[in-house]
C-alpha atoms as a PDB file:
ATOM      1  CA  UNK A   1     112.167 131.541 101.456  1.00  0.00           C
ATOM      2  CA  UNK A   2     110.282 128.391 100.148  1.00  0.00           C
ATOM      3  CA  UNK A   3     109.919 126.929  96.941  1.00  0.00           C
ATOM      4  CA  UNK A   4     106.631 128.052  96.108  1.00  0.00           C
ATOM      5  CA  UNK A   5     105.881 131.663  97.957  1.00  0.00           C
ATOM      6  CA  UNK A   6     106.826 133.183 101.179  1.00  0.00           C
ATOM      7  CA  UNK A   7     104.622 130.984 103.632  1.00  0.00           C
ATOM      8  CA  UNK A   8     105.729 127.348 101.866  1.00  0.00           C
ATOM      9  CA  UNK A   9     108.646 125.906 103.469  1.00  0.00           C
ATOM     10  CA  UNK A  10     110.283 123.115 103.033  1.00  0.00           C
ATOM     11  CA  UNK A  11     110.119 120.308 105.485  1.00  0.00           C
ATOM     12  CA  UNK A  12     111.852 116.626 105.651  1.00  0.00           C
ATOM     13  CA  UNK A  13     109.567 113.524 106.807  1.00  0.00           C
ATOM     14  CA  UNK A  14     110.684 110.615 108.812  1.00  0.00           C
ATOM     15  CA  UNK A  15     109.754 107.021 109.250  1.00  0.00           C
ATOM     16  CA  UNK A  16     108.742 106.407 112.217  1.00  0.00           C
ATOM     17  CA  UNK A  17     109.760 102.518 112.641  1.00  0.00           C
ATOM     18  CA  UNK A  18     113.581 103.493 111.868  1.00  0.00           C
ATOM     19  CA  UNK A  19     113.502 106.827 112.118  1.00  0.00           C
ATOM     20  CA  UNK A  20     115.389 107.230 108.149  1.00  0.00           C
ATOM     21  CA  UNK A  21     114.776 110.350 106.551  1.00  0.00           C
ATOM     22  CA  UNK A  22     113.580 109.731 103.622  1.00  0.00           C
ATOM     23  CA  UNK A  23     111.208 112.435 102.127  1.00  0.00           C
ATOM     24  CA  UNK A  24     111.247 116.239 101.648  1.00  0.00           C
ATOM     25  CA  UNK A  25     107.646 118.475 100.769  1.00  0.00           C
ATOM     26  CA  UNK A  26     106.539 121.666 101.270  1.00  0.00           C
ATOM     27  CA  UNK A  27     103.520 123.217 103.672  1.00  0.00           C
ATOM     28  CA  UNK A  28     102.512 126.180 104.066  1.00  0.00           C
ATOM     29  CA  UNK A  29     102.954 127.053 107.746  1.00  0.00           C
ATOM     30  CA  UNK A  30     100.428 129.747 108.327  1.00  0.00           C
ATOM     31  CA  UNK A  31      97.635 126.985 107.099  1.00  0.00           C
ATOM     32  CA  UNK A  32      98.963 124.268 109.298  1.00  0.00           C
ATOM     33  CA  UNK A  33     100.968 124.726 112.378  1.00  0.00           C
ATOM     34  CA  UNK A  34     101.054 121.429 113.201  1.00  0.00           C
ATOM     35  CA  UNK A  35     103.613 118.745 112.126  1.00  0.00           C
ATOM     36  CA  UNK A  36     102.619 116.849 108.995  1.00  0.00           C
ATOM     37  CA  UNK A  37     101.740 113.049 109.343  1.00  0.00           C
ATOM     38  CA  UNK A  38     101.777 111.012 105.987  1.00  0.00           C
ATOM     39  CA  UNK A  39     101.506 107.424 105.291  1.00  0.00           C
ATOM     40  CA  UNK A  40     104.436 106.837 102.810  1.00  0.00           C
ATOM     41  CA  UNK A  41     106.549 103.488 101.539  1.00  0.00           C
ATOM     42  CA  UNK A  42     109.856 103.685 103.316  1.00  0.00           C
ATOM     43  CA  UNK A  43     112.611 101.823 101.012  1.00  0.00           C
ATOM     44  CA  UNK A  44     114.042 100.446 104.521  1.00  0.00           C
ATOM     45  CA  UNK A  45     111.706  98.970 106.443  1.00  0.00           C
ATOM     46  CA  UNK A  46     109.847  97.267 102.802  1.00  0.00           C
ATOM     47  CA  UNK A  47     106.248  98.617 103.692  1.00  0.00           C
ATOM     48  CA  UNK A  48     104.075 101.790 104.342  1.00  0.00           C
ATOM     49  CA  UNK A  49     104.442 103.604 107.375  1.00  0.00           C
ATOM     50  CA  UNK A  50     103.654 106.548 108.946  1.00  0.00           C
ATOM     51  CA  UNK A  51     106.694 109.514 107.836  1.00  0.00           C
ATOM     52  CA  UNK A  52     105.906 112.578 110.638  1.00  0.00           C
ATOM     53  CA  UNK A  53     107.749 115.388 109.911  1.00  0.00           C
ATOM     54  CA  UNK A  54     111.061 116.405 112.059  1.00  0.00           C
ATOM     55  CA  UNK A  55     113.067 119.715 112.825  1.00  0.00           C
END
């Protein structure tokens, strides 16, 4: 079960420059089925990138 209710799961997001996890969030999965893209600031690389979420 998620954090918030049945459908919210919890889901980890990626850089995709060098590929560090480095954020979790939840989505509901019956709203989206597809895999989340964010732009977030990855403490690694120094600048914002796109985070896509992974398995």
């Amino acid at each position: 079960m998620g954090i918030k209710g049945k459908l919210d799961k919890m889901v980890v997001l990626a850089c995709e420059e060098c590929k560090e996890r480095n954020y979790t969030t939840t989505k509901n999965k019956k709203n989206s089925k597809e895999r989340m893209e964010l732009n977030k600031y990855c403490p690694t690389c120094k600048k914002h990138t796109v985070h896509k979420e992974t398995k």
